[in-house]
Protein backbone atom coordinates (compact mmCIF):
# COMPACT_ATOMS: atom_id res chain seq x y z
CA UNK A 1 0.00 0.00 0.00
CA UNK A 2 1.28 3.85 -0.74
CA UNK A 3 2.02 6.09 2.25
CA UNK A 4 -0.15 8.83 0.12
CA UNK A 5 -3.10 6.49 -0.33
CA UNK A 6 -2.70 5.29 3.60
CA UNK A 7 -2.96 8.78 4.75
CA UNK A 8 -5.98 10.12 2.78
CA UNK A 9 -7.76 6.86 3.60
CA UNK A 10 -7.23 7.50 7.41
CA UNK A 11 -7.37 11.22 7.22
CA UNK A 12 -11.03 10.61 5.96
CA UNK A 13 -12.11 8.40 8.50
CA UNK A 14 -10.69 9.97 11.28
CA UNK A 15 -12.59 12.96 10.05
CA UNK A 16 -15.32 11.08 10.97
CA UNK A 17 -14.41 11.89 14.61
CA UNK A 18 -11.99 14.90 14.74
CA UNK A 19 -11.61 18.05 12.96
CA UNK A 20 -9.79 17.44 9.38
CA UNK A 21 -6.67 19.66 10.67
CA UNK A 22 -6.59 17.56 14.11
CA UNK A 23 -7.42 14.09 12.51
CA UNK A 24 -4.68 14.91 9.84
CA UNK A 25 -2.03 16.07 12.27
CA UNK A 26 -2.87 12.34 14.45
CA UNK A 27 -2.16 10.63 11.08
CA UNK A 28 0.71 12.28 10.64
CA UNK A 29 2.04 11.34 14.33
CA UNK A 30 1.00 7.94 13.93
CA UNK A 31 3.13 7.37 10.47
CA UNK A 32 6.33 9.07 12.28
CA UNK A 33 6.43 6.88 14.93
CA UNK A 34 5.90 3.88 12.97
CA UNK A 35 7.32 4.15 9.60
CA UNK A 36 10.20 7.45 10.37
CA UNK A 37 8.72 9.79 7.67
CA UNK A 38 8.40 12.81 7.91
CA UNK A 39 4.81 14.86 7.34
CA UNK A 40 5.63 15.80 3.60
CA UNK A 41 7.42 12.85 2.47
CA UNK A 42 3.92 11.13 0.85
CA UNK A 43 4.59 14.41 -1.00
CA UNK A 44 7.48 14.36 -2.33
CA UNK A 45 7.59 10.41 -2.51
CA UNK A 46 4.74 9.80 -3.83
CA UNK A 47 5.74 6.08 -5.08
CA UNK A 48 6.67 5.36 -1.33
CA UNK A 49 5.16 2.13 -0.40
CA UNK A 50 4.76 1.13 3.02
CA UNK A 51 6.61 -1.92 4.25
CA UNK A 52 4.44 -5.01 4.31
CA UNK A 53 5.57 -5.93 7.96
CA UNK A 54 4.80 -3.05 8.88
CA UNK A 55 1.20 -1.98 7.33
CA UNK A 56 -0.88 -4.70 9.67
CA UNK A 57 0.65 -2.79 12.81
CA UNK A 58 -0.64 0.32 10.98
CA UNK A 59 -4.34 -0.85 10.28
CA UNK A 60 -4.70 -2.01 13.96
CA UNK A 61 -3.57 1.65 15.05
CA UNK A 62 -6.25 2.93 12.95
CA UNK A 63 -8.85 0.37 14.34
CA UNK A 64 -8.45 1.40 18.05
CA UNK A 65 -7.89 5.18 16.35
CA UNK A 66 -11.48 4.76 14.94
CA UNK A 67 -13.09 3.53 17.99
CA UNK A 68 -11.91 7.00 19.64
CA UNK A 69 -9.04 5.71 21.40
CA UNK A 70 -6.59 8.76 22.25
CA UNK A 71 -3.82 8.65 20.20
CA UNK A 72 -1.29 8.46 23.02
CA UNK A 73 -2.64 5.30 24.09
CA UNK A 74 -2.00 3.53 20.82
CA UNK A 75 1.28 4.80 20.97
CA UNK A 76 1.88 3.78 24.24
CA UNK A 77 3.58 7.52 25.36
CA UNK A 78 2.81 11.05 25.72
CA UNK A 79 5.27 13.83 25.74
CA UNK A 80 5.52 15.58 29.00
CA UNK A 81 7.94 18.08 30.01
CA UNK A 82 10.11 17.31 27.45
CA UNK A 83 9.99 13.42 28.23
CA UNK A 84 8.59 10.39 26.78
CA UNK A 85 6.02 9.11 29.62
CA UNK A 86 4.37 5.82 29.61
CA UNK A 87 0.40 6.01 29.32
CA UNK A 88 -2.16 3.85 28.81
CA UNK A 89 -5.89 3.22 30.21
CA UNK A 90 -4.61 3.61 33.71
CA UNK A 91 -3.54 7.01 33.58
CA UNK A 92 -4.93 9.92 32.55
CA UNK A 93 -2.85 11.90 29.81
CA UNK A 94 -0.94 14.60 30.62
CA UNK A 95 -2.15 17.92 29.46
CA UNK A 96 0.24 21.05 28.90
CA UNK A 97 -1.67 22.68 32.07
CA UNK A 98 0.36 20.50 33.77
CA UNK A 99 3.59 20.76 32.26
CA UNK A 100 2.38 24.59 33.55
CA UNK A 101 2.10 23.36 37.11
CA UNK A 102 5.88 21.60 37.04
CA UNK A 103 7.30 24.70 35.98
CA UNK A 104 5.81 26.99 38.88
CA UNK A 105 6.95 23.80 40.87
CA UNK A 106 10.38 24.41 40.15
CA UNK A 107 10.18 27.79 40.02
CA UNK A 108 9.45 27.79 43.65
CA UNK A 109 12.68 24.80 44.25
CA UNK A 110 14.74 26.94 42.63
CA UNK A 111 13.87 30.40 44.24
CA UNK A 112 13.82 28.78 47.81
CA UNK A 113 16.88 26.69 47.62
CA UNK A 114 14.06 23.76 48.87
CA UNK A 115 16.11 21.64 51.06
CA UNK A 116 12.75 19.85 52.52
CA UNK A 117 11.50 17.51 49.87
CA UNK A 118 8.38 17.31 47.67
CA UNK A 119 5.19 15.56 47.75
CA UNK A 120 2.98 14.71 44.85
CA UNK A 121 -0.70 13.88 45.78
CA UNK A 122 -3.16 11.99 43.46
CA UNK A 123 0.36 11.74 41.23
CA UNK A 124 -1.47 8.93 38.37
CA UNK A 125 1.26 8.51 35.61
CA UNK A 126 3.71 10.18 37.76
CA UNK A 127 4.77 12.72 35.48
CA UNK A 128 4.76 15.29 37.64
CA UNK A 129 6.94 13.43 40.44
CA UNK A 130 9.17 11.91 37.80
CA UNK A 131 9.94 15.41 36.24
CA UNK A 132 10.53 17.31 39.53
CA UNK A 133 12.80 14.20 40.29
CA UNK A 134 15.02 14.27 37.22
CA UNK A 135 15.14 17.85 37.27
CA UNK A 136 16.27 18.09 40.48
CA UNK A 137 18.26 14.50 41.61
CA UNK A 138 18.68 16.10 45.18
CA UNK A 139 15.96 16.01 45.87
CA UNK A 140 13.55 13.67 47.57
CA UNK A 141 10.26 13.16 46.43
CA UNK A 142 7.32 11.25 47.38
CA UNK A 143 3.95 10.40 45.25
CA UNK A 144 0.57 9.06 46.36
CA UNK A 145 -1.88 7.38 44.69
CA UNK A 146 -5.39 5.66 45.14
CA UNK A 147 -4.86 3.40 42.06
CA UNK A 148 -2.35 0.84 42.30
CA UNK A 149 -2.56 0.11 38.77
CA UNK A 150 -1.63 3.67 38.09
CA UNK A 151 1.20 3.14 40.44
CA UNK A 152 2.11 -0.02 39.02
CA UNK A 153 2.44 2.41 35.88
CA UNK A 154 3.90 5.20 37.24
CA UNK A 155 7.15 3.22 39.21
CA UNK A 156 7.99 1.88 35.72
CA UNK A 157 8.17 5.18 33.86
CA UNK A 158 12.34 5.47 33.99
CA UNK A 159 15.33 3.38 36.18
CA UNK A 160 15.64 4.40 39.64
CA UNK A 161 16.48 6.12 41.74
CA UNK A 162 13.38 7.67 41.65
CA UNK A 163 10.12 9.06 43.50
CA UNK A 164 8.99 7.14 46.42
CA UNK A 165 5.46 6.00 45.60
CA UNK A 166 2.99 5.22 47.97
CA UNK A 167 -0.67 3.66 47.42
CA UNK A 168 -3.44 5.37 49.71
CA UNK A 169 -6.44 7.80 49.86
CA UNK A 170 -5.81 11.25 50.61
CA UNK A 171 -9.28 11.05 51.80
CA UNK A 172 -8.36 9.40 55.15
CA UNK A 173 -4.81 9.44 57.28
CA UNK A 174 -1.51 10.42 56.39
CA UNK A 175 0.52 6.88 55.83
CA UNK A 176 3.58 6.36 58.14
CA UNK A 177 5.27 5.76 55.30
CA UNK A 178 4.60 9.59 53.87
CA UNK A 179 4.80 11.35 57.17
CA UNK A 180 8.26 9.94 57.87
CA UNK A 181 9.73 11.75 55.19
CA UNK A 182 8.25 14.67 56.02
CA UNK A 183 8.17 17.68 56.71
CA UNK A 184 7.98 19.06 53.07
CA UNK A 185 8.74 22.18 51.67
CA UNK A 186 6.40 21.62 48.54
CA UNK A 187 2.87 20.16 48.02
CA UNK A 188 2.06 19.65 44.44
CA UNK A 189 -0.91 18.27 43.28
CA UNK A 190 -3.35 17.84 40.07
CA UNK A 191 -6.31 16.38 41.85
CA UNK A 192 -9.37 15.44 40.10
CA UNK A 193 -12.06 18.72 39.35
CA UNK A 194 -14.25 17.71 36.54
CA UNK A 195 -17.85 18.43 37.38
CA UNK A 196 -19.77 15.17 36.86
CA UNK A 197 -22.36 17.58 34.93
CA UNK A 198 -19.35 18.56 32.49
CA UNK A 199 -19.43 14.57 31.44
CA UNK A 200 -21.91 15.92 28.48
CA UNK A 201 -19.37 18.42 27.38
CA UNK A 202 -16.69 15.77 26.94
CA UNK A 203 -15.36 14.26 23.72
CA UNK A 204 -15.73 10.66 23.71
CA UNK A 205 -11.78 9.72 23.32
CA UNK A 206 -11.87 11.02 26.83
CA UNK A 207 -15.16 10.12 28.23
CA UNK A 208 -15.14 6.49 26.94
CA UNK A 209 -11.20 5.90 27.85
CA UNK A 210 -9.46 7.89 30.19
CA UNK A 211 -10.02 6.67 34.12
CA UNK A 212 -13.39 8.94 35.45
CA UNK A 213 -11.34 7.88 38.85
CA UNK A 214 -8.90 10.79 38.13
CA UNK A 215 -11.36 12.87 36.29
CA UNK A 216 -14.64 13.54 38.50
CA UNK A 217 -15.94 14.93 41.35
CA UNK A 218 -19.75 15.36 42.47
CA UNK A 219 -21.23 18.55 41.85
CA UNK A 220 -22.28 19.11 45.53
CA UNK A 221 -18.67 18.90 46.11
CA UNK A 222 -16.24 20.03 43.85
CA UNK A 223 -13.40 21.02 46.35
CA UNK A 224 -13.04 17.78 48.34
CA UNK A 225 -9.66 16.56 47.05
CA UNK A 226 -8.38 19.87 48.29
CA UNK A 227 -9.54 19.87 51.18
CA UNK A 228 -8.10 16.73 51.20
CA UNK A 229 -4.46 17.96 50.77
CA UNK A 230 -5.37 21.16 53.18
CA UNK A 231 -5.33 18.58 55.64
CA UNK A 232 -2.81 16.26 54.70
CA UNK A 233 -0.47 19.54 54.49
CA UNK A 234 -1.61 20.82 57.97
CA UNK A 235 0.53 17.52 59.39
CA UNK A 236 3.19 17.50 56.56
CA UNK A 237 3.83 21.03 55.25
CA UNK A 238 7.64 22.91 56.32
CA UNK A 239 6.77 25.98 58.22
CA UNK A 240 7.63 27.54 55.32
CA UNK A 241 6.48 25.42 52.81
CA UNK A 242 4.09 26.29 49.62
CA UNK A 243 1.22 24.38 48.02
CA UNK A 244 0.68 24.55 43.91
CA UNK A 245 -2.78 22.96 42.93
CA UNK A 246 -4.24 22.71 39.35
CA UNK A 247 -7.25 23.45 39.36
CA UNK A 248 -11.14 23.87 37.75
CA UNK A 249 -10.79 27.35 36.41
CA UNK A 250 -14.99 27.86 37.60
CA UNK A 251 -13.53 27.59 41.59
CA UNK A 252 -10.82 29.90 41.82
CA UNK A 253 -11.87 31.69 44.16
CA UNK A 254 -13.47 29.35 46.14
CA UNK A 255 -10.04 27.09 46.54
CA UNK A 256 -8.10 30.13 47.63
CA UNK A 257 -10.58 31.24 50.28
CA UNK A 258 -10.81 27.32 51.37
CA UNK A 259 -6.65 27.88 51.47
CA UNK A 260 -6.75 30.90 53.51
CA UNK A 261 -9.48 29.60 56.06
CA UNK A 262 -6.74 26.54 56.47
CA UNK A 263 -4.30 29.25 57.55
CA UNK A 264 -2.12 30.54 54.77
CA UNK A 265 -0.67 34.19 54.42
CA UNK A 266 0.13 34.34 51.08
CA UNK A 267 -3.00 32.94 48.30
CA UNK A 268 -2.95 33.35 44.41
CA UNK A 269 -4.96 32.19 41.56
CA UNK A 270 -2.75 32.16 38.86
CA UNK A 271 -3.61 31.79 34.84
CA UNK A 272 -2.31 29.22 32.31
CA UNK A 273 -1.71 30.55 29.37
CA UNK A 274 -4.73 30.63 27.65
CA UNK A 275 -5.63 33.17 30.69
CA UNK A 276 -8.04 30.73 32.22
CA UNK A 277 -7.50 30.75 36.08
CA UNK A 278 -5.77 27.44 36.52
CA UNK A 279 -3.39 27.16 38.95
CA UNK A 280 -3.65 28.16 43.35
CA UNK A 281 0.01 28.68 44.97
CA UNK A 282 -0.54 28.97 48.35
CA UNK A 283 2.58 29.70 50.74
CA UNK A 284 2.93 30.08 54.60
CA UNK A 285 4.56 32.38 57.30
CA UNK A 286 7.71 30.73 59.32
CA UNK A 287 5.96 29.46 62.83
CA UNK A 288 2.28 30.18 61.34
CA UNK A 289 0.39 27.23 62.01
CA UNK A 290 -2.70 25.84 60.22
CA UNK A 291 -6.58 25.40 61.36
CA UNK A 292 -8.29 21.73 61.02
């Protein structure tokens, strides 16, 4: 089969699902990875056939494509941070809002010479832990979890040493295992804070793959993983210590007052950079102490 006639076959398909520009640009990934070409070579090789051990792999990519499987999953990575991360259905995908939160991570490592190490709540893939890790080797940092399947994901991402992971519910107590290497002087976290109403809103290569555990929360509720870490940081948190959330860009305001309320100074809803508010740093007073 032709590279050219491959791609407008699975261009039009896929057009079935996504925007032409988006399904084409997918395509496009997809024939990189496997095959090494570049975007324009069915352009200027028109004659290029694609290898027939190669073409079956292809088809089955375009199956699980077709039945609105994200296109990072049938890869089997995402870029992150300007790493290759493993991802598949136990994960959610990283998103560049993320990549966002890492950088105001380290912005605050580097600016406060952080000697007390970093904790990672509701970490899934691990990309954030694994970044701040790499970037940083000093540094010790420690990443919970519910899912142990997204554990069992996120330990394999690169060779140790690496983050320390640990499996529980930052619903309920503080592990031994996570308040012994405390205190911290950073609590990062991307928690879910998708509405459950939102669900409608929701393209289906989302809806239908990626885990709702790391997506939802109930309407009635929409702030109760950060509560969550405002109380696993009243035990854990350096006295000068700062806490970056991502968050729903509809409860700005309402996570920074729940912040302040838990007994921090210094509160700020920051935008990504689309402008959307999208990010709450939160940072402490030496010897202030926080309210349960």
């Amino acid at each position: 089969m032709l590279l050219a006639d491959f791609i407008r076959q699975s261009v039009h398909r896929l057009s079935a699902l996504y925007p032409s520009p988006e399904a084409r640009g997918m395509v496009s990934v997809l024939c990189g990875e496997k095959l090494g070409v570049k975007s324009y070579t069915h352009i200027i090789e028109p004659s290029r056939a694609i290898p027939d051990g190669v073409l079956p792999e292809l088809l089955s990519c375009m199956e699980r494509l077709m039945q609105a499987e994200p296109l990072q999953y049938v890869l089997g990575y995402a870029e992150f941070c300007g790493r290759r991360f493993k991802v598949d259905g136990r994960v959610l995908i990283p998103r560049p809002e993320t990549e966002q939160l890492v950088g105001l991570a380290e912005e605050r490592m580097r600016a406060s010479g952080l000697k007390a190490g970093v904790l990672d709540l509701c970490t899934g893939s691990g990309c954030i832990a694994w970044s701040l890790r790499l970037d940083f080797p000093g540094t010790e940092v420690t990443a919970v979890d519910i899912s142990g399947d997204a554990l069992e994901l996120a330990c394999s991402q690169f060779p140790a040493p690496g983050p320390e992971f640990v499996q529980a519910d930052i619903r309920g107590p503080v592990p031994e295992l996570v308040r012994s290497r405390g205190p911290y002087g950073l609590i990062v976290s991307n928690p879910p804070y998708v509405l459950e109403s939102e669900r409608a809103a929701m393209r289906s290569n989302v809806l239908d793959h990626e885990p709702g555990l790391a997506l939802f929360v109930p309407d009635d509720d929409p702030l109760v993983f950060y509560r969550a870490c405002a109380a696993w940081a009243a035990d854990l948190l350096a006295p000068d210590g700062c806490v970056l959330f991502e968050i729903n860009e509809a409860f700005g305001p309402q996570t920074a007052s729940m912040m302040r309320s838990c007994g921090f100074t210094t509160v700020e809803v920051l935008p990504d950079l689309y402008g959307k508010p999208r990010f709450v740093r939160a940072c402490r007073e030496p010897d202030s102490r926080f309210r349960k």
